[in-house]
Each structure stands twice: as C-alpha cells, then as structure tokens.
Protein backbone atom coordinates (compact mmCIF):
# COMPACT_ATOMS: atom_id res chain seq x y z
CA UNK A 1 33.80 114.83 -20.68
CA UNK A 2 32.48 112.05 -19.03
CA UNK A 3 29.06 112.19 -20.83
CA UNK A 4 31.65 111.83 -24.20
CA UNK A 5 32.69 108.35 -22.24
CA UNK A 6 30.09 106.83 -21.33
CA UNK A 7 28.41 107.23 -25.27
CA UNK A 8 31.81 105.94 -26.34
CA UNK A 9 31.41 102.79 -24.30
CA UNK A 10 27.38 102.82 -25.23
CA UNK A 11 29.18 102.45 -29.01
CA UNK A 12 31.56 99.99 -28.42
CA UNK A 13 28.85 97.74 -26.21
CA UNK A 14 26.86 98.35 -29.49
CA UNK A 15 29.58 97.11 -31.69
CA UNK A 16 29.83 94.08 -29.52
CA UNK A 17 26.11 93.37 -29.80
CA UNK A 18 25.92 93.99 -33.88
CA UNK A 19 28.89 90.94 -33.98
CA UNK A 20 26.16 88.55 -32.03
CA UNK A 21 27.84 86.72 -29.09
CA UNK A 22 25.91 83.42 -27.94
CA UNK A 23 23.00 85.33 -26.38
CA UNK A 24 19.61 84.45 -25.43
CA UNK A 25 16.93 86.32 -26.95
CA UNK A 26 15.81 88.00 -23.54
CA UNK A 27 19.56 88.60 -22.38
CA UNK A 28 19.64 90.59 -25.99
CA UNK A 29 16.76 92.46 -25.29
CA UNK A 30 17.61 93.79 -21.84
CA UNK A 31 20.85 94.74 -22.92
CA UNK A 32 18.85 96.43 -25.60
CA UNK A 33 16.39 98.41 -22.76
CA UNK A 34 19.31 98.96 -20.63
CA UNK A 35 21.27 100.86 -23.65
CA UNK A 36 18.13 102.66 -24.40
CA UNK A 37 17.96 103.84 -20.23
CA UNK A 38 21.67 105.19 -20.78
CA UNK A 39 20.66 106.90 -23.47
CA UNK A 40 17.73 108.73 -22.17
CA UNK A 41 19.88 109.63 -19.26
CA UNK A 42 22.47 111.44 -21.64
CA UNK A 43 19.91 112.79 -23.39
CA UNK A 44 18.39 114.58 -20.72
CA UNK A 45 21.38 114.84 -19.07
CA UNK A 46 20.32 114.64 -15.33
CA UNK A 47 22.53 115.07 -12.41
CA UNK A 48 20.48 113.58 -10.24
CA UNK A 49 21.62 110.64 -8.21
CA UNK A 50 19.18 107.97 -9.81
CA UNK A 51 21.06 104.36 -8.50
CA UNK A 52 18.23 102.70 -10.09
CA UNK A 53 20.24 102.88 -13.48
CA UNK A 54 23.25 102.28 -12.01
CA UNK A 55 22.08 99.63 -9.84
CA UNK A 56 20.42 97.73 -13.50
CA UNK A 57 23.42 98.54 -15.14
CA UNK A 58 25.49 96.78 -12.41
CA UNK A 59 23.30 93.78 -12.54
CA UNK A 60 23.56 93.44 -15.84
CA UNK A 61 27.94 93.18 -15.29
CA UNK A 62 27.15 90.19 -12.80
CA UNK A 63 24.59 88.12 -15.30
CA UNK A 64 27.30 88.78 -18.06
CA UNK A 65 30.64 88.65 -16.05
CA UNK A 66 31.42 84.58 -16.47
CA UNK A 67 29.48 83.75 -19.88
CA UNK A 68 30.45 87.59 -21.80
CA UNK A 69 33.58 89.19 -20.08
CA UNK A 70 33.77 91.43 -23.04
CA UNK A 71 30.42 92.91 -22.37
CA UNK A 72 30.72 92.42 -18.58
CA UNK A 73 34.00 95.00 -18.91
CA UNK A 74 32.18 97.24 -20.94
CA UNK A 75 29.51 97.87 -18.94
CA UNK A 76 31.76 98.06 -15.78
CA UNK A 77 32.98 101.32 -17.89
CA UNK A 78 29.81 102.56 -18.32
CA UNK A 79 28.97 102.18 -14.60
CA UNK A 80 32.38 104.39 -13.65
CA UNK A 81 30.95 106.58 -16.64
CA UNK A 82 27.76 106.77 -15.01
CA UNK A 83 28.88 107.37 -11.51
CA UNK A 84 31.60 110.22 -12.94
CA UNK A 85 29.06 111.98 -14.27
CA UNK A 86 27.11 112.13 -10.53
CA UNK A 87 24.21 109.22 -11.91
C-alpha cells in the first residue's frame, strides 16, 4: 500500500509541475531528477534503508517550503511515503 502512495503523490507533484509554478530552470530540473530517483526506487522496489533519497527528498521540502508550499506539502507526503515503505 504504501508503494500505491507514494506514486500517487509522484502524480499529483507531476500535475503540479505540468501547470508551471514560477520556477527556475534548475529548481525544475532537480525536481525533475528527484522524481526520476523515486521512481527508480519503486521500480526496484528496495527495502533497504537508503536516507540518501530521503535525505534529497527532504531538502528539496526546505528549498520549496516558503516560495512553493504546494510542492513543499507534497513532497513532505512523499517523504512519510518513503519512510512507510522502510526507504
């Protein structure tokens, strides 16, 4: 169940992105390589404990929190996502 979550929020960050917010190009594209990390993850579907992810994902939620609070909260759900499903 919670891989179903987290590629529901990976759609609805995607859905955000396709309505372009005021984003710089490079803020795009590592939102972009971030996505694409989450989605290898799911695709391999590791239960390893890899922070690294989490860690980039969480960084990512502090760079967007004040500017993008929409994207900020969404990728606060994919980082309980994430850490329900042990990554």
């Amino acid at each position: 169940m919670p891989a179903r979550e987290l590629q529901e929020q990976l759609n609805k960050l995607r859905e955000q992105l396709e309505q372009n917010p005021p984003l710089t190009e490079v803020e795009r594209d590592d939102l972009h390589t971030l996505m694409q990390q989450i989605e290898l993850e799911l695709e391999l579907e590791t239960k390893t404990q890899d922070s690294s992810l989490s860690d980039n994902v969480n960084l990512a939620v502090e760079r967007f929190e004040i500017d993008h609070p929409t994207l900020a909260g969404t990728l606060r759900n994919i980082v309980q996502a994430l850490g329900n499903m042990g990554i």
